[in-house]
ModelCIF file with pLDDT and N, C-alpha, C, O atoms, coordinates in Angstrom:
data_MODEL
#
_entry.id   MODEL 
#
_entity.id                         1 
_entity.type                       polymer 
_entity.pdbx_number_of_molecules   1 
#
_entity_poly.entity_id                      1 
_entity_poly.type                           'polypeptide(L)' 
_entity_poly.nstd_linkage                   no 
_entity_poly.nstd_monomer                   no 
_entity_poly.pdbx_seq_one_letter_code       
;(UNK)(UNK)(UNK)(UNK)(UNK)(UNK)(UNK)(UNK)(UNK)(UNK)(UNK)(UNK)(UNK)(UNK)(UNK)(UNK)
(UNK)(UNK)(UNK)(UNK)(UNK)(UNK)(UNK)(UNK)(UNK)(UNK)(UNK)(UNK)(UNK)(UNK)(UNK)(UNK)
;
_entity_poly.pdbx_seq_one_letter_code_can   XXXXXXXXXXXXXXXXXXXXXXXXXXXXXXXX 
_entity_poly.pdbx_strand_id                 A 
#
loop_
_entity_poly_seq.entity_id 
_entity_poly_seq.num 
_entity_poly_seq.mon_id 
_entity_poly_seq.hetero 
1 1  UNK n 
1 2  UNK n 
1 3  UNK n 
1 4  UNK n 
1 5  UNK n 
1 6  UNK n 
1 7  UNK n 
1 8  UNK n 
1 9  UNK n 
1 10 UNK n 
1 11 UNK n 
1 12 UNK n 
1 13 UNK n 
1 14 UNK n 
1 15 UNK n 
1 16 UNK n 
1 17 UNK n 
1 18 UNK n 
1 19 UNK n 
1 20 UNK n 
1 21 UNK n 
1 22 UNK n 
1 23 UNK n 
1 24 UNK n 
1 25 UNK n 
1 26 UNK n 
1 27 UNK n 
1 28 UNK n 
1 29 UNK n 
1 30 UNK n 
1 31 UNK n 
1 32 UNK n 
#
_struct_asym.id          A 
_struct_asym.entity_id   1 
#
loop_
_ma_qa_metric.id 
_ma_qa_metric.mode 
_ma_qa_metric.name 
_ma_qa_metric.software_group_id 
_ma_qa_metric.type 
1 global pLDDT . pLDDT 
2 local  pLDDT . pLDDT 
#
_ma_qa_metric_global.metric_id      1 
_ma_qa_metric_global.metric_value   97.41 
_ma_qa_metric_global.model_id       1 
_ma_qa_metric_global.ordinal_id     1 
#
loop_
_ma_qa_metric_local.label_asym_id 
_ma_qa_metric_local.label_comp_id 
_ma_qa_metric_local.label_seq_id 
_ma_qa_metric_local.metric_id 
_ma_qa_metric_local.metric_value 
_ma_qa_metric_local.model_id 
_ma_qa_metric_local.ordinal_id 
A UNK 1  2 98.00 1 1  
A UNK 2  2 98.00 1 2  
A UNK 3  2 98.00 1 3  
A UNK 4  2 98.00 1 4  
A UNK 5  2 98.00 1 5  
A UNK 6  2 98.00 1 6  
A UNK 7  2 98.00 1 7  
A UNK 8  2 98.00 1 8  
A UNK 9  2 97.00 1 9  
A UNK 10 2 97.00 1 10 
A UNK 11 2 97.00 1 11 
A UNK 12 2 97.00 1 12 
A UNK 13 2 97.00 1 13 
A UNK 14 2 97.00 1 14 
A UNK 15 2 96.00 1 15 
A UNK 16 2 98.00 1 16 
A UNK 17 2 98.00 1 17 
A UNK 18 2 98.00 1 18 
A UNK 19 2 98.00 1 19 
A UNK 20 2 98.00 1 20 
A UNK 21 2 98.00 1 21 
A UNK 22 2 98.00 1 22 
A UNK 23 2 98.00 1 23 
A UNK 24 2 98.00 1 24 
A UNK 25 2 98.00 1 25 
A UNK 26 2 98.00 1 26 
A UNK 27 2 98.00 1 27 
A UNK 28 2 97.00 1 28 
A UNK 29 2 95.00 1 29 
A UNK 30 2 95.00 1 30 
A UNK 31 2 95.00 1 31 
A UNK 32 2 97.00 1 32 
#
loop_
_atom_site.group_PDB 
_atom_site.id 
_atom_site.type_symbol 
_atom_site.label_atom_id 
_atom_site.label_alt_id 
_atom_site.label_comp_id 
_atom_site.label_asym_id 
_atom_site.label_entity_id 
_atom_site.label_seq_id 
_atom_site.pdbx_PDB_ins_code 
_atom_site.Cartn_x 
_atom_site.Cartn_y 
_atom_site.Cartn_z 
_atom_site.occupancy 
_atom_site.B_iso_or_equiv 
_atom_site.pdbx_formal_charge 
_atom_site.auth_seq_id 
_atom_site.auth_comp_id 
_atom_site.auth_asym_id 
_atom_site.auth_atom_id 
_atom_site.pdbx_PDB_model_num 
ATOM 1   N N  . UNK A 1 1  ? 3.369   180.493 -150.879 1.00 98.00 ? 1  UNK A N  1 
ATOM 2   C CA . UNK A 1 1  ? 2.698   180.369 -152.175 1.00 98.00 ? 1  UNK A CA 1 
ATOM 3   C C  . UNK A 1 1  ? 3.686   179.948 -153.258 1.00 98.00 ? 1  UNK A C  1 
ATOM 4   O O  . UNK A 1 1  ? 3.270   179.237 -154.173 1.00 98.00 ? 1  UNK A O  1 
ATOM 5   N N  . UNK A 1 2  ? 4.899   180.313 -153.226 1.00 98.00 ? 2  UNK A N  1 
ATOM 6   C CA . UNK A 1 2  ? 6.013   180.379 -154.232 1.00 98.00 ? 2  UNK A CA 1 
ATOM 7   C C  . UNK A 1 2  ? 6.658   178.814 -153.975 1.00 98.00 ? 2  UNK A C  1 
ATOM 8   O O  . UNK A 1 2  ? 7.265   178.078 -154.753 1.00 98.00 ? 2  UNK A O  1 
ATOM 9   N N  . UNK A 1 3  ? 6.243   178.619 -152.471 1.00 98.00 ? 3  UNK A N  1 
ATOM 10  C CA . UNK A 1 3  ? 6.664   176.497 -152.510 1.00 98.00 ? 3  UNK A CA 1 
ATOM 11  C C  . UNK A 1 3  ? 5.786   175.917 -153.288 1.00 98.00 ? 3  UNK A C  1 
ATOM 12  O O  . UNK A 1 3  ? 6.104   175.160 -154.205 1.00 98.00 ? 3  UNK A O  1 
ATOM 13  N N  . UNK A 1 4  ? 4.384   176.282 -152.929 1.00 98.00 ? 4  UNK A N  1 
ATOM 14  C CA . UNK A 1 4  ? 3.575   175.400 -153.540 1.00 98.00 ? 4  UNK A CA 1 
ATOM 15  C C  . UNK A 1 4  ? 3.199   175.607 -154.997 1.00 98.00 ? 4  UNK A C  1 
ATOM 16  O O  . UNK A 1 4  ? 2.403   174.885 -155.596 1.00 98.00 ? 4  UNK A O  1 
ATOM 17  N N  . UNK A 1 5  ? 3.814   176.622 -155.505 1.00 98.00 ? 5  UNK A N  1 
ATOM 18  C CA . UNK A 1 5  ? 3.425   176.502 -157.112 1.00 98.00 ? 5  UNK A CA 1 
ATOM 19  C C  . UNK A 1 5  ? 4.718   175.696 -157.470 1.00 98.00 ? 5  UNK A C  1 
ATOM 20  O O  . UNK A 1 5  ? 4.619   175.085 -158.535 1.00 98.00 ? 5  UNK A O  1 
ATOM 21  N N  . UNK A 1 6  ? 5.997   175.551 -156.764 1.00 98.00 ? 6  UNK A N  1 
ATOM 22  C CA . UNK A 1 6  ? 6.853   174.404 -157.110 1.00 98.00 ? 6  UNK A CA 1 
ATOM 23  C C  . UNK A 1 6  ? 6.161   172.943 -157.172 1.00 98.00 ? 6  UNK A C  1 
ATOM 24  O O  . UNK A 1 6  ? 6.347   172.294 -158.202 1.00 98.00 ? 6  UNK A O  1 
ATOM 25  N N  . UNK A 1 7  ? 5.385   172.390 -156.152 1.00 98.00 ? 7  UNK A N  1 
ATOM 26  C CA . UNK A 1 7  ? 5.285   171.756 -155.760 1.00 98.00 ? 7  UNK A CA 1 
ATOM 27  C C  . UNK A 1 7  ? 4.370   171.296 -157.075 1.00 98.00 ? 7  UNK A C  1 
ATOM 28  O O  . UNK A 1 7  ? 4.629   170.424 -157.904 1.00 98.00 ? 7  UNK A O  1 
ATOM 29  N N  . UNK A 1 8  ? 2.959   172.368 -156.969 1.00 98.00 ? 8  UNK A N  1 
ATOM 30  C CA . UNK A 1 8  ? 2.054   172.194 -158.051 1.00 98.00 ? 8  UNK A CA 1 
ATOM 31  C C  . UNK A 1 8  ? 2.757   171.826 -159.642 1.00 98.00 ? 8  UNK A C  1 
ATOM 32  O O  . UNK A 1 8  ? 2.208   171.069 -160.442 1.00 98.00 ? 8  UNK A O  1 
ATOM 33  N N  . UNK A 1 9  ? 3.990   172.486 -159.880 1.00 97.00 ? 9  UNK A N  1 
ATOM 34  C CA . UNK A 1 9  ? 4.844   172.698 -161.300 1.00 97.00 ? 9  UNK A CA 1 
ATOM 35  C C  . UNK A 1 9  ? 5.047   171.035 -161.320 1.00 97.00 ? 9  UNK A C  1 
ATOM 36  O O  . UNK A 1 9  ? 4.804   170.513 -162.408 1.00 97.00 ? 9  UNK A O  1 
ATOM 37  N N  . UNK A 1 10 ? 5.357   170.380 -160.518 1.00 97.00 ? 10 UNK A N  1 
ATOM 38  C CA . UNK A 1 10 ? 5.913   168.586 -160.094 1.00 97.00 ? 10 UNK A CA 1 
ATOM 39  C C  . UNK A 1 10 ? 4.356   167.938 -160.217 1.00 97.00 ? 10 UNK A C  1 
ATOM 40  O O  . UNK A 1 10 ? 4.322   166.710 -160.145 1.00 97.00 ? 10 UNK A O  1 
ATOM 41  N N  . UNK A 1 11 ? 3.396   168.454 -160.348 1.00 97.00 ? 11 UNK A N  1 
ATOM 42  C CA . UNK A 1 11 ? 1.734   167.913 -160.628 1.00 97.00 ? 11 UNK A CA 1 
ATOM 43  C C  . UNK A 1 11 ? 1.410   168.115 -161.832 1.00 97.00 ? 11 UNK A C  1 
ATOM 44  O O  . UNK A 1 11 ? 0.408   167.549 -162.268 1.00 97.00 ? 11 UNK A O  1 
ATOM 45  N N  . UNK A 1 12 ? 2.204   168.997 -162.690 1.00 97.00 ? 12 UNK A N  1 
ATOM 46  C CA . UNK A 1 12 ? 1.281   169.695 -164.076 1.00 97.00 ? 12 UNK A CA 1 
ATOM 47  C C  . UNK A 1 12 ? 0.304   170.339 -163.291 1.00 97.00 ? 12 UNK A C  1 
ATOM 48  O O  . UNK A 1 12 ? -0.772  170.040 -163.810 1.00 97.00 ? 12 UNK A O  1 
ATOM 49  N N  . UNK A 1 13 ? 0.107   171.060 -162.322 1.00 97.00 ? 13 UNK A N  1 
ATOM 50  C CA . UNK A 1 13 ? -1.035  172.043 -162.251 1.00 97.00 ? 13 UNK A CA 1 
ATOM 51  C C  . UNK A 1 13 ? -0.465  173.466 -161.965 1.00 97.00 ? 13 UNK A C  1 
ATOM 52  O O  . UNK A 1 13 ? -1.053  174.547 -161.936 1.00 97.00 ? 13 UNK A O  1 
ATOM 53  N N  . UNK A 1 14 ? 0.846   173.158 -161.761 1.00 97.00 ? 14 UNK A N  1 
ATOM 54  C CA . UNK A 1 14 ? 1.287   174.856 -161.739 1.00 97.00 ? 14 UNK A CA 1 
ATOM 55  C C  . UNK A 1 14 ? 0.533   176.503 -162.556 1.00 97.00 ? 14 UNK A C  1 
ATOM 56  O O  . UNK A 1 14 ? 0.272   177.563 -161.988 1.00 97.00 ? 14 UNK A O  1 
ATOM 57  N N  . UNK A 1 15 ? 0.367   176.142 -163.992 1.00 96.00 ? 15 UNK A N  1 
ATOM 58  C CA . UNK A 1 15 ? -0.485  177.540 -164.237 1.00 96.00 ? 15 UNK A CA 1 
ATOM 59  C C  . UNK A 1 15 ? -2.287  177.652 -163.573 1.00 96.00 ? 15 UNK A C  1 
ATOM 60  O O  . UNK A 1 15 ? -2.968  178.612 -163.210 1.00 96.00 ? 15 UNK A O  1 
ATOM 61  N N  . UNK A 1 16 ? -2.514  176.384 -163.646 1.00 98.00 ? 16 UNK A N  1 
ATOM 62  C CA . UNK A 1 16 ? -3.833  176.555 -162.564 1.00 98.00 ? 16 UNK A CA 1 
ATOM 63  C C  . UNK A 1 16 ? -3.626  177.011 -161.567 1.00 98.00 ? 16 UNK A C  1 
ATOM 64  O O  . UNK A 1 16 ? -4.597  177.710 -161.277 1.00 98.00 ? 16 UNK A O  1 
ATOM 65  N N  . UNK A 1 17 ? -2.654  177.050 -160.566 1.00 98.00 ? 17 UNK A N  1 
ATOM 66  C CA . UNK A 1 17 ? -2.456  177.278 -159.040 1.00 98.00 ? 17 UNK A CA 1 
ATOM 67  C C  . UNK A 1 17 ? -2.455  178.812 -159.632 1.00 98.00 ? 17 UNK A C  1 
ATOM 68  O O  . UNK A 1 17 ? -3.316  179.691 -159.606 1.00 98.00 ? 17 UNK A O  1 
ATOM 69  N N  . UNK A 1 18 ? -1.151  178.764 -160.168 1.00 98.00 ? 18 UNK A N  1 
ATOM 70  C CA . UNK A 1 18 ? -1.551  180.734 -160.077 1.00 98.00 ? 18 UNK A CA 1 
ATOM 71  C C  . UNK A 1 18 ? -2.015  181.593 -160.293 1.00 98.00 ? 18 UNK A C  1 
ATOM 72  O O  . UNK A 1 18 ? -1.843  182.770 -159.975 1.00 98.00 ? 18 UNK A O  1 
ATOM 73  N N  . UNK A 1 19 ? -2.878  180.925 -161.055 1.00 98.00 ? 19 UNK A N  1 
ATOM 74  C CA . UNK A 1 19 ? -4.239  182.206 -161.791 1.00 98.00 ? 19 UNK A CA 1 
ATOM 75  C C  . UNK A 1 19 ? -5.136  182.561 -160.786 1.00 98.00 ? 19 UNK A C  1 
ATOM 76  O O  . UNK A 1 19 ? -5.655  183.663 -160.613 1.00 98.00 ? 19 UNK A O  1 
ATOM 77  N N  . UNK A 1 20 ? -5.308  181.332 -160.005 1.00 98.00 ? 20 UNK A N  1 
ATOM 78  C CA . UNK A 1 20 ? -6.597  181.075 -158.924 1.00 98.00 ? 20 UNK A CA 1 
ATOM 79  C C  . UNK A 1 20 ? -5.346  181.626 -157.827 1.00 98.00 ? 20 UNK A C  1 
ATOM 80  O O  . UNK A 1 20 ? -6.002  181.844 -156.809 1.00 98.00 ? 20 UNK A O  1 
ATOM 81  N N  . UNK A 1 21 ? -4.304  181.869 -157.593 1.00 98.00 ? 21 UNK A N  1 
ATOM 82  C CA . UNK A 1 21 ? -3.510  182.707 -156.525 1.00 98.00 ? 21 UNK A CA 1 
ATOM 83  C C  . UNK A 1 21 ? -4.199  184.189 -156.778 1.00 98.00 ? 21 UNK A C  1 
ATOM 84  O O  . UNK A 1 21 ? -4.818  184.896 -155.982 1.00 98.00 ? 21 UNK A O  1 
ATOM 85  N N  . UNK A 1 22 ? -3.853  184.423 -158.255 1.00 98.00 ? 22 UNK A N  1 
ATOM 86  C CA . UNK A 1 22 ? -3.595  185.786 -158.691 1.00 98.00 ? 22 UNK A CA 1 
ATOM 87  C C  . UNK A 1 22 ? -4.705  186.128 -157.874 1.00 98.00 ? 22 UNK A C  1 
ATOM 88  O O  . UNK A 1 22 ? -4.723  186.635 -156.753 1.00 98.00 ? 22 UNK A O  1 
ATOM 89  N N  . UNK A 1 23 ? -5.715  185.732 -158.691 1.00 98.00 ? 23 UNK A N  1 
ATOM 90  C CA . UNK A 1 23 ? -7.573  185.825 -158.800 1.00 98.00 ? 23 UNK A CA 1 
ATOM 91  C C  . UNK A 1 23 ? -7.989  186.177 -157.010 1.00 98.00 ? 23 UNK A C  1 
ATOM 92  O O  . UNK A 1 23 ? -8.703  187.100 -156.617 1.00 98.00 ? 23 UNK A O  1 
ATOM 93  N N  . UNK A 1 24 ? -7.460  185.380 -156.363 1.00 98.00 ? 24 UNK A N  1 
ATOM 94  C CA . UNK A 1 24 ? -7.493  185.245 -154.698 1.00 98.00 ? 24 UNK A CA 1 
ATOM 95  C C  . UNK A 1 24 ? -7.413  186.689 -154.015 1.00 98.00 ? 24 UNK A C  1 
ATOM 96  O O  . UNK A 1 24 ? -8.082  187.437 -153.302 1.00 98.00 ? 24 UNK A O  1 
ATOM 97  N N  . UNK A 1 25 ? -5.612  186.585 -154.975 1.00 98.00 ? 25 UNK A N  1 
ATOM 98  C CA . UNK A 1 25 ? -5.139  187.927 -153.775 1.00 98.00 ? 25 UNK A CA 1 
ATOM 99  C C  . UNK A 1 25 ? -5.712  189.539 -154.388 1.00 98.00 ? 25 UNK A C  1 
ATOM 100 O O  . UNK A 1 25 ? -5.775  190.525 -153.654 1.00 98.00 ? 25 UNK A O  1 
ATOM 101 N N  . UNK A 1 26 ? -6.054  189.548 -155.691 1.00 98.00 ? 26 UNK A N  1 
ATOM 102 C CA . UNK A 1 26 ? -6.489  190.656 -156.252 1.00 98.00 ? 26 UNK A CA 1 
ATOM 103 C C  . UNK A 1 26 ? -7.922  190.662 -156.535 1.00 98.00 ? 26 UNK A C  1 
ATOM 104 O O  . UNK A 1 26 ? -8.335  191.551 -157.279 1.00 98.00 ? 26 UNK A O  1 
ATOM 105 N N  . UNK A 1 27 ? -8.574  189.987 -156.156 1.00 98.00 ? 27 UNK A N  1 
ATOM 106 C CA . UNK A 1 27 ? -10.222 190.054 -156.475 1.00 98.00 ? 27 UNK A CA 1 
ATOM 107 C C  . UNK A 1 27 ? -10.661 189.736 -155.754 1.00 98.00 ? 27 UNK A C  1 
ATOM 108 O O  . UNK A 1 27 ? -11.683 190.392 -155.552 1.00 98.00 ? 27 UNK A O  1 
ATOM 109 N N  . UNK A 1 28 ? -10.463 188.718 -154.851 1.00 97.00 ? 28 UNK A N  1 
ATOM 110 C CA . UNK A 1 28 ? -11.100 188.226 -154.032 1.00 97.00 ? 28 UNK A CA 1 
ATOM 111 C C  . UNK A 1 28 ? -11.560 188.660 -152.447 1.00 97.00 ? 28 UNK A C  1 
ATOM 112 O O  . UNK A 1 28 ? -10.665 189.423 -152.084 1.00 97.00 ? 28 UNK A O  1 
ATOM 113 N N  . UNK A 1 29 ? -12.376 188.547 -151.530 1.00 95.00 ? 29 UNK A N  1 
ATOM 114 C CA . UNK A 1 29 ? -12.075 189.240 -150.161 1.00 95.00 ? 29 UNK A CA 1 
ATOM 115 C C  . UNK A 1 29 ? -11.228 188.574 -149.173 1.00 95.00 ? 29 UNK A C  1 
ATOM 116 O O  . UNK A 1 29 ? -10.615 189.100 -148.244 1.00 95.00 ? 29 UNK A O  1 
ATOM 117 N N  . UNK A 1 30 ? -11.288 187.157 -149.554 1.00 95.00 ? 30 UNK A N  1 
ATOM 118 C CA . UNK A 1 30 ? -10.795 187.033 -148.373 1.00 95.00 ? 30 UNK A CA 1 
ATOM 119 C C  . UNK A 1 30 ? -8.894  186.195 -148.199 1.00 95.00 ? 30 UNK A C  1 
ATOM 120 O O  . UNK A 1 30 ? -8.292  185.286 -148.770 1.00 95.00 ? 30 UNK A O  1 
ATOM 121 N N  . UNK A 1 31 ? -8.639  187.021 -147.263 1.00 95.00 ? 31 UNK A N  1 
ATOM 122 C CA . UNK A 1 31 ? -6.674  186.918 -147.573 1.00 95.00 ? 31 UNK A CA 1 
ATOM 123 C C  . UNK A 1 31 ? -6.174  185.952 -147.884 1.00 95.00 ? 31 UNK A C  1 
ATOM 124 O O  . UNK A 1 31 ? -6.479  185.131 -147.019 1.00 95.00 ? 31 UNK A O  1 
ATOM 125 N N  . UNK A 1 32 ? -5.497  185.447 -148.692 1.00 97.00 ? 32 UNK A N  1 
ATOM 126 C CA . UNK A 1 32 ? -4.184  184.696 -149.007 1.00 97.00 ? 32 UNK A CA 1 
ATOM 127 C C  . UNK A 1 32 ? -3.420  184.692 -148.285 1.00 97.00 ? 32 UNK A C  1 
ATOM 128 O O  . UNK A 1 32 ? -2.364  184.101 -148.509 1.00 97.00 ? 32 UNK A O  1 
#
């Protein structure tokens, strides 16, 4: 997860990726 929010940071979408990480691993059911 921590490559691809690099990766995402090189897109401009890095704070999108991790909200929708956060959102995933703490709200969501099914695993990250």
């Amino acid at each position: 997860m921590h490559r691809l929010l690099h990766f995402a940071k090189d897109q401009g979408r890095q704070e999108q990726l991790l909200d929708l990480l956060y959102r995933a691993n703490f709200a969501e059911e099914r695993s990250v």
